[in-house]
PDB file of N, CA and C in Angstrom:
ATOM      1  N   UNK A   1       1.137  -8.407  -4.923  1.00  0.00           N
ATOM      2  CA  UNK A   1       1.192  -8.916  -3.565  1.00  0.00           C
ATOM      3  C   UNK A   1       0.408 -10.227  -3.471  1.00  0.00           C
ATOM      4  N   UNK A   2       0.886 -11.042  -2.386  1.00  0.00           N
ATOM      5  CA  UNK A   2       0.371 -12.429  -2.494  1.00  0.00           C
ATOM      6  C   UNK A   2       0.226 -12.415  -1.107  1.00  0.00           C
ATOM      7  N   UNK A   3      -1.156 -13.379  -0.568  1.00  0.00           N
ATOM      8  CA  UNK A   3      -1.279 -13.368   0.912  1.00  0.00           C
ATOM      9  C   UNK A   3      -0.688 -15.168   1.016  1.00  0.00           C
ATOM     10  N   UNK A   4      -0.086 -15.069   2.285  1.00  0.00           N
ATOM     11  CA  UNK A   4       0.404 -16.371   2.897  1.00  0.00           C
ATOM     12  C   UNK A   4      -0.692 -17.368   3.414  1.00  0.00           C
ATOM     13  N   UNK A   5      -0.373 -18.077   3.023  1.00  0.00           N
ATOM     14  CA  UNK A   5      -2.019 -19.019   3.148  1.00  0.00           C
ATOM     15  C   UNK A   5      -2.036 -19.799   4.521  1.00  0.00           C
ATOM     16  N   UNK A   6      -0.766 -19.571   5.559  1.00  0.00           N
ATOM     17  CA  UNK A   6      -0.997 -20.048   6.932  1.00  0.00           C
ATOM     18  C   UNK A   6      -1.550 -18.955   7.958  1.00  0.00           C
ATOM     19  N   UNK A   7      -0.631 -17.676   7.572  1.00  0.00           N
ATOM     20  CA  UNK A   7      -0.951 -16.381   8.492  1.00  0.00           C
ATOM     21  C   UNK A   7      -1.705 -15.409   7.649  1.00  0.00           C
ATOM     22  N   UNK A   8      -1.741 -15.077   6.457  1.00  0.00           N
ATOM     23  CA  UNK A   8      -2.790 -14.236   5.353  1.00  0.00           C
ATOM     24  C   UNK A   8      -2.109 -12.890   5.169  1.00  0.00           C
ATOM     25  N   UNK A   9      -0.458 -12.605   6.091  1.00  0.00           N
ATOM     26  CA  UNK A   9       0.157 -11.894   5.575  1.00  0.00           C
ATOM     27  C   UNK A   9       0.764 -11.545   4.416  1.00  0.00           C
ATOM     28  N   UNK A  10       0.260 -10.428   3.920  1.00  0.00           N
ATOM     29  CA  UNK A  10       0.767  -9.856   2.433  1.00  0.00           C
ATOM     30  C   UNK A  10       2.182 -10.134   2.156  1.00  0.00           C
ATOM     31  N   UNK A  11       2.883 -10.835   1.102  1.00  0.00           N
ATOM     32  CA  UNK A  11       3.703 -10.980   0.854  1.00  0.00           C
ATOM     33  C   UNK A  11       4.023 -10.662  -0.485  1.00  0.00           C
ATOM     34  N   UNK A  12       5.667  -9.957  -0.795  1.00  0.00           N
ATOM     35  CA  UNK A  12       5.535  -9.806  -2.381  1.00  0.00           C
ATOM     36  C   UNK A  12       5.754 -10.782  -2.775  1.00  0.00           C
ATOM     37  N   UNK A  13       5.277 -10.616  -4.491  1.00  0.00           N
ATOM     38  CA  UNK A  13       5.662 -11.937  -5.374  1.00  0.00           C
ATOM     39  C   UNK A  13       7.127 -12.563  -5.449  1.00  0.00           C
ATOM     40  N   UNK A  14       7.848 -12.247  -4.963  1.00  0.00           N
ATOM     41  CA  UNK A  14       9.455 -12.344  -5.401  1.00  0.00           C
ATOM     42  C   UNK A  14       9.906 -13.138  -3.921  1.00  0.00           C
ATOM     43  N   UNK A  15       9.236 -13.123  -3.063  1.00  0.00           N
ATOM     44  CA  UNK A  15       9.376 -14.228  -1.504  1.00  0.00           C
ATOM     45  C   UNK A  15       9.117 -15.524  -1.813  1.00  0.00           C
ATOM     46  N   UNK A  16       9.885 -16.092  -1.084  1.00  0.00           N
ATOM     47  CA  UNK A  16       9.514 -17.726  -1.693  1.00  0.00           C
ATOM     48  C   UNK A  16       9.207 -18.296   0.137  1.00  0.00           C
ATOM     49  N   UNK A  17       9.380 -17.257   1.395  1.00  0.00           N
ATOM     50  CA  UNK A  17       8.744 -17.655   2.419  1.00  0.00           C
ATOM     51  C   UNK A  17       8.464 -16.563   2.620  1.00  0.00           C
ATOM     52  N   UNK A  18       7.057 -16.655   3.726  1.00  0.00           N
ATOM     53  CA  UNK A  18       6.125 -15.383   4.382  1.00  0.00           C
ATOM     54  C   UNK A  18       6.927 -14.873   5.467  1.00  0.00           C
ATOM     55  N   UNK A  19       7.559 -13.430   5.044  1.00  0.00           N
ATOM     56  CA  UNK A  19       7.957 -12.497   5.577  1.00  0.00           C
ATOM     57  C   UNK A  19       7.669 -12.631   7.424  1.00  0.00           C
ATOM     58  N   UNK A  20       6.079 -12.917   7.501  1.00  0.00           N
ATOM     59  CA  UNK A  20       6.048 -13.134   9.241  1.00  0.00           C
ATOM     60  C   UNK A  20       5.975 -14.394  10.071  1.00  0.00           C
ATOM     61  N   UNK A  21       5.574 -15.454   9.222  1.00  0.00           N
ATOM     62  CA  UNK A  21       5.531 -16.762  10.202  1.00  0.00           C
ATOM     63  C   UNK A  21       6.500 -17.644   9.365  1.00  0.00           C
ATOM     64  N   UNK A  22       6.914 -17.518   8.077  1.00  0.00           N
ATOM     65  CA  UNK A  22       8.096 -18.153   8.012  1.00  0.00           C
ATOM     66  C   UNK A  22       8.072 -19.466   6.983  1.00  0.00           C
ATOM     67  N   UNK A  23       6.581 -19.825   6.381  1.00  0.00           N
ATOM     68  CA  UNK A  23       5.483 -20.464   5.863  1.00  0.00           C
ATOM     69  C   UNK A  23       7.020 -20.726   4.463  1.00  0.00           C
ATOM     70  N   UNK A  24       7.158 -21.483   3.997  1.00  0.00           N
ATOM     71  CA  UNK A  24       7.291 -22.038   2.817  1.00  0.00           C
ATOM     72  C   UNK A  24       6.518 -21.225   1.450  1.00  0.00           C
ATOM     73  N   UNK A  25       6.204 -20.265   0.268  1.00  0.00           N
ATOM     74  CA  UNK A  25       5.276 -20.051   0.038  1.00  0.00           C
ATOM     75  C   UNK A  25       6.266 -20.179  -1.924  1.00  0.00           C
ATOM     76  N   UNK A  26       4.615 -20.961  -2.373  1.00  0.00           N
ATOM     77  CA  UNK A  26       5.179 -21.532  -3.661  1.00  0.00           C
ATOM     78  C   UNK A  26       3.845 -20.960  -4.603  1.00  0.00           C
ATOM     79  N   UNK A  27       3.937 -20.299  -5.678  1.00  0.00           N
ATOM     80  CA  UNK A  27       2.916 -19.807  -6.071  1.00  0.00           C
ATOM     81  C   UNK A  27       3.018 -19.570  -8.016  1.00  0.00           C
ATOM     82  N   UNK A  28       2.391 -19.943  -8.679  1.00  0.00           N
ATOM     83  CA  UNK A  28       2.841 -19.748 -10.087  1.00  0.00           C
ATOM     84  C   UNK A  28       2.169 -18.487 -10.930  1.00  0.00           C
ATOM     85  N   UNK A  29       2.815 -18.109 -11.997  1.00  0.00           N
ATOM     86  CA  UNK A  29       2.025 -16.704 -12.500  1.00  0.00           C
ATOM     87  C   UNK A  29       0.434 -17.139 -12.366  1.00  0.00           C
ATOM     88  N   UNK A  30       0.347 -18.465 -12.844  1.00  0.00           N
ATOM     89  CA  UNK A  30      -1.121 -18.009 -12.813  1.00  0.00           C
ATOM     90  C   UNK A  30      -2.233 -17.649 -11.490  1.00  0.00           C
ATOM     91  N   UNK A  31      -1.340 -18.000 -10.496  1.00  0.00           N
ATOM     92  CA  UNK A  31      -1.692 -17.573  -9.032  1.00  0.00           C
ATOM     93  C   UNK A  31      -1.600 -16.452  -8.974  1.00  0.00           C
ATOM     94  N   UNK A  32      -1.094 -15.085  -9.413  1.00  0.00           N
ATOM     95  CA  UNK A  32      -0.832 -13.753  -9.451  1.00  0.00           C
ATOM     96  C   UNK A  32      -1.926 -13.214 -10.386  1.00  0.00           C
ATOM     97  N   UNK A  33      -2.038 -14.142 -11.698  1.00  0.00           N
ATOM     98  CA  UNK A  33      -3.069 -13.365 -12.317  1.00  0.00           C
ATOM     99  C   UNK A  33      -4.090 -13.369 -11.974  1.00  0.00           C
ATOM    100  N   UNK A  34      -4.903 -14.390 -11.265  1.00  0.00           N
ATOM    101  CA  UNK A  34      -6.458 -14.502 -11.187  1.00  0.00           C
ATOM    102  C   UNK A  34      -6.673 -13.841  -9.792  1.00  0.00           C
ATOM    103  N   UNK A  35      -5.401 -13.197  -8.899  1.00  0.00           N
ATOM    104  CA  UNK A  35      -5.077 -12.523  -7.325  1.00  0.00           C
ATOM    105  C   UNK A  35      -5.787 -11.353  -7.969  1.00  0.00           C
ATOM    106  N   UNK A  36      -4.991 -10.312  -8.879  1.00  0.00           N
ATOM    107  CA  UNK A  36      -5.672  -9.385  -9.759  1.00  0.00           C
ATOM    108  C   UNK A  36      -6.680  -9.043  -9.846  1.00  0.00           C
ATOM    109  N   UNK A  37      -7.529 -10.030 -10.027  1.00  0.00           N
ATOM    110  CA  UNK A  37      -8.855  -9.959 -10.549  1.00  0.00           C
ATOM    111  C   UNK A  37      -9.750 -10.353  -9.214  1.00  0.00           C
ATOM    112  N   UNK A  38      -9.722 -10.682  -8.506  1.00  0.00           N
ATOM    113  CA  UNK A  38     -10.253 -10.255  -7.331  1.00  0.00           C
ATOM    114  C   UNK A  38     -10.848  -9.330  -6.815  1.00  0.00           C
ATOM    115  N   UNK A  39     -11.711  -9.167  -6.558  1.00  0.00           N
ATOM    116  CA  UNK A  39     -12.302  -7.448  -5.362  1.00  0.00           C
ATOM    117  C   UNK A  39     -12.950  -7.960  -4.294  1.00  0.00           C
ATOM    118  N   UNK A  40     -12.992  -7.107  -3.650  1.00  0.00           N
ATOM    119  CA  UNK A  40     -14.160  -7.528  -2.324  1.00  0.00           C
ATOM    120  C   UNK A  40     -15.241  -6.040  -2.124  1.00  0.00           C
ATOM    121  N   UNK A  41     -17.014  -6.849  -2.204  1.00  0.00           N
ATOM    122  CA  UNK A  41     -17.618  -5.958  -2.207  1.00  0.00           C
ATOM    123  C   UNK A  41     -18.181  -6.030  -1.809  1.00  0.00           C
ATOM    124  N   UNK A  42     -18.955  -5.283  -0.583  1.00  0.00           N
ATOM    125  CA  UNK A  42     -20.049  -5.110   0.439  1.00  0.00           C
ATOM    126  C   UNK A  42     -21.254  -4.077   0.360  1.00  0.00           C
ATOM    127  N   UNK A  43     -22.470  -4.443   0.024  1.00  0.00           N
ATOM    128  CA  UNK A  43     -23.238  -3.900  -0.271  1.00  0.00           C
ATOM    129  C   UNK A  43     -24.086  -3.683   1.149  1.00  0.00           C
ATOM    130  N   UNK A  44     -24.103  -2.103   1.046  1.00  0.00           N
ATOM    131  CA  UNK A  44     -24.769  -1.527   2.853  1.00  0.00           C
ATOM    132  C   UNK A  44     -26.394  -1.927   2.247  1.00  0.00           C
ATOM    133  N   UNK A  45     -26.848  -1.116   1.626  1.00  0.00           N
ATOM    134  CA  UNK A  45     -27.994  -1.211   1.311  1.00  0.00           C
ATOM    135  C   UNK A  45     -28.573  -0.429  -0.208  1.00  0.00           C
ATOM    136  N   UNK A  46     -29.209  -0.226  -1.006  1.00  0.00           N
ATOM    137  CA  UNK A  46     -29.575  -0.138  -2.465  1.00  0.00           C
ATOM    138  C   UNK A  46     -28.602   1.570  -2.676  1.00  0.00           C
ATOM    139  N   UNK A  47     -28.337   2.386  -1.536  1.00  0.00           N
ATOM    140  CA  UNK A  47     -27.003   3.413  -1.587  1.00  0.00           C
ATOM    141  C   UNK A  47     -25.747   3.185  -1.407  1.00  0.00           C
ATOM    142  N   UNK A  48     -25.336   2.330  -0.763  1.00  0.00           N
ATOM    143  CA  UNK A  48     -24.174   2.760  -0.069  1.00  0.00           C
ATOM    144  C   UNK A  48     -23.465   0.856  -0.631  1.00  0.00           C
ATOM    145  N   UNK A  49     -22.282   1.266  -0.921  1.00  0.00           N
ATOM    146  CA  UNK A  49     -21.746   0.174  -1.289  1.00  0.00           C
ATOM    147  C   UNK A  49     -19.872   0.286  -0.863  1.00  0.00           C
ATOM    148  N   UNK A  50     -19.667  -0.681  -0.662  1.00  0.00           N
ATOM    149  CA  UNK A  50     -17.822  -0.653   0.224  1.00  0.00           C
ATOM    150  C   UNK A  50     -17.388  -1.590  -0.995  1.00  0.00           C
ATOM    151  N   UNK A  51     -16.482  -0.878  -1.427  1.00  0.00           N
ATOM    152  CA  UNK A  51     -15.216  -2.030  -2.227  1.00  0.00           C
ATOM    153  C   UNK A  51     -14.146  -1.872  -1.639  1.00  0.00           C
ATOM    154  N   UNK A  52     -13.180  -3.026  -1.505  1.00  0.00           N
ATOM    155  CA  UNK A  52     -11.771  -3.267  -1.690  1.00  0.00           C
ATOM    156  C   UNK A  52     -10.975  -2.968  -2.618  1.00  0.00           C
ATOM    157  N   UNK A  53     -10.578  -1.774  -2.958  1.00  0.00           N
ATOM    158  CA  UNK A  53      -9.617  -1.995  -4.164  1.00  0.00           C
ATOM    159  C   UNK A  53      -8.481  -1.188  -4.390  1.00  0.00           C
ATOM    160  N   UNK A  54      -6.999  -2.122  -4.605  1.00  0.00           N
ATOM    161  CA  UNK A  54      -5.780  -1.556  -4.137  1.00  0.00           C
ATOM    162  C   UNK A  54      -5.382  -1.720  -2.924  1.00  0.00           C
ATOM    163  N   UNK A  55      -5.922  -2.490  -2.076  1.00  0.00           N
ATOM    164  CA  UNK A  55      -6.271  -2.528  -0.316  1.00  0.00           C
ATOM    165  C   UNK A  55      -6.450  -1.506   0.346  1.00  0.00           C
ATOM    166  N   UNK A  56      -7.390  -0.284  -0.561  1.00  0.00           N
ATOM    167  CA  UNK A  56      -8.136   0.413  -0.056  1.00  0.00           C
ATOM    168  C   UNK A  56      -9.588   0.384   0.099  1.00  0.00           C
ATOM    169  N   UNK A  57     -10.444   0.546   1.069  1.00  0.00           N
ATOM    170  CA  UNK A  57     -11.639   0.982   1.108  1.00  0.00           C
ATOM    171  C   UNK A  57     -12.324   1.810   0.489  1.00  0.00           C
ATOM    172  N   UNK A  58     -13.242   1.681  -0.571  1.00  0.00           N
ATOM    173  CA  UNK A  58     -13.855   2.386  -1.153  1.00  0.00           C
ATOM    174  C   UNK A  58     -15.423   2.551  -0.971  1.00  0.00           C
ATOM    175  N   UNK A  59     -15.749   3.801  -0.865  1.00  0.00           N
ATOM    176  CA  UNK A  59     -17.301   4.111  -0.178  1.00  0.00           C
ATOM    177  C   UNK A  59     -18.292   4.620  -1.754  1.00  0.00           C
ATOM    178  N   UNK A  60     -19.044   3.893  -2.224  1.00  0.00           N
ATOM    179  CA  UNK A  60     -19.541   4.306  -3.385  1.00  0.00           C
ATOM    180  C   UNK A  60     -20.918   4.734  -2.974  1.00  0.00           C
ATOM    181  N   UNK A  61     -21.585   5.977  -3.821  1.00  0.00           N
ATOM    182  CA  UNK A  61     -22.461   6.397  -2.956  1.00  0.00           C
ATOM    183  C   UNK A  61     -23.807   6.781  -4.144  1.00  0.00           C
ATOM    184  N   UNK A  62     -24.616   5.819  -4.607  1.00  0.00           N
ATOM    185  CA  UNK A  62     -25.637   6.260  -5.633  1.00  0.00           C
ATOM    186  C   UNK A  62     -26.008   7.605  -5.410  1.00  0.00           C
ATOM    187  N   UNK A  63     -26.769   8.182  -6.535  1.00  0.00           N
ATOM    188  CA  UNK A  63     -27.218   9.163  -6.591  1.00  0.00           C
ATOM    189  C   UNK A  63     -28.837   8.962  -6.896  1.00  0.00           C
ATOM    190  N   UNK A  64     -29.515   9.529  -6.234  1.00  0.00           N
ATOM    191  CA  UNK A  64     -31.120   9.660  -6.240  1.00  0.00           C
ATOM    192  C   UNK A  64     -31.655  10.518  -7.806  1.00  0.00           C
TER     193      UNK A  64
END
């Protein structure tokens, strides 16, 4: 999946315009591979940690 870089709607790789606003969207493998490798991670405090991954929310939870 590729986000549209006018509206940030998810689009698949195989669209050559964004499914909702209509955006032109031009993107090369190597734009897909380094998408991949991406995460998003939010650290609550020295327990509790939130990842992004799969565009799911993930709640990671140390152990004492």
């Amino acid at each position: 999946m590729l986000f549209c870089p006018r509206c940030g709607t998810r689009n698949k790789t195989t669209y050559n315009y964004c499914r909702k606003c209509g955006k032109k969207i031009k993107y090369s493998i190597e734009d897909t591979k380094s998408s991949k490798k991406e995460f998003i991670e939010f650290k609550i405090n020295n327990y509790i940690t939130l990842k992004l991954e799969k565009g799911k929310t993930v709640i990671y939870v140390k152990r004492v």
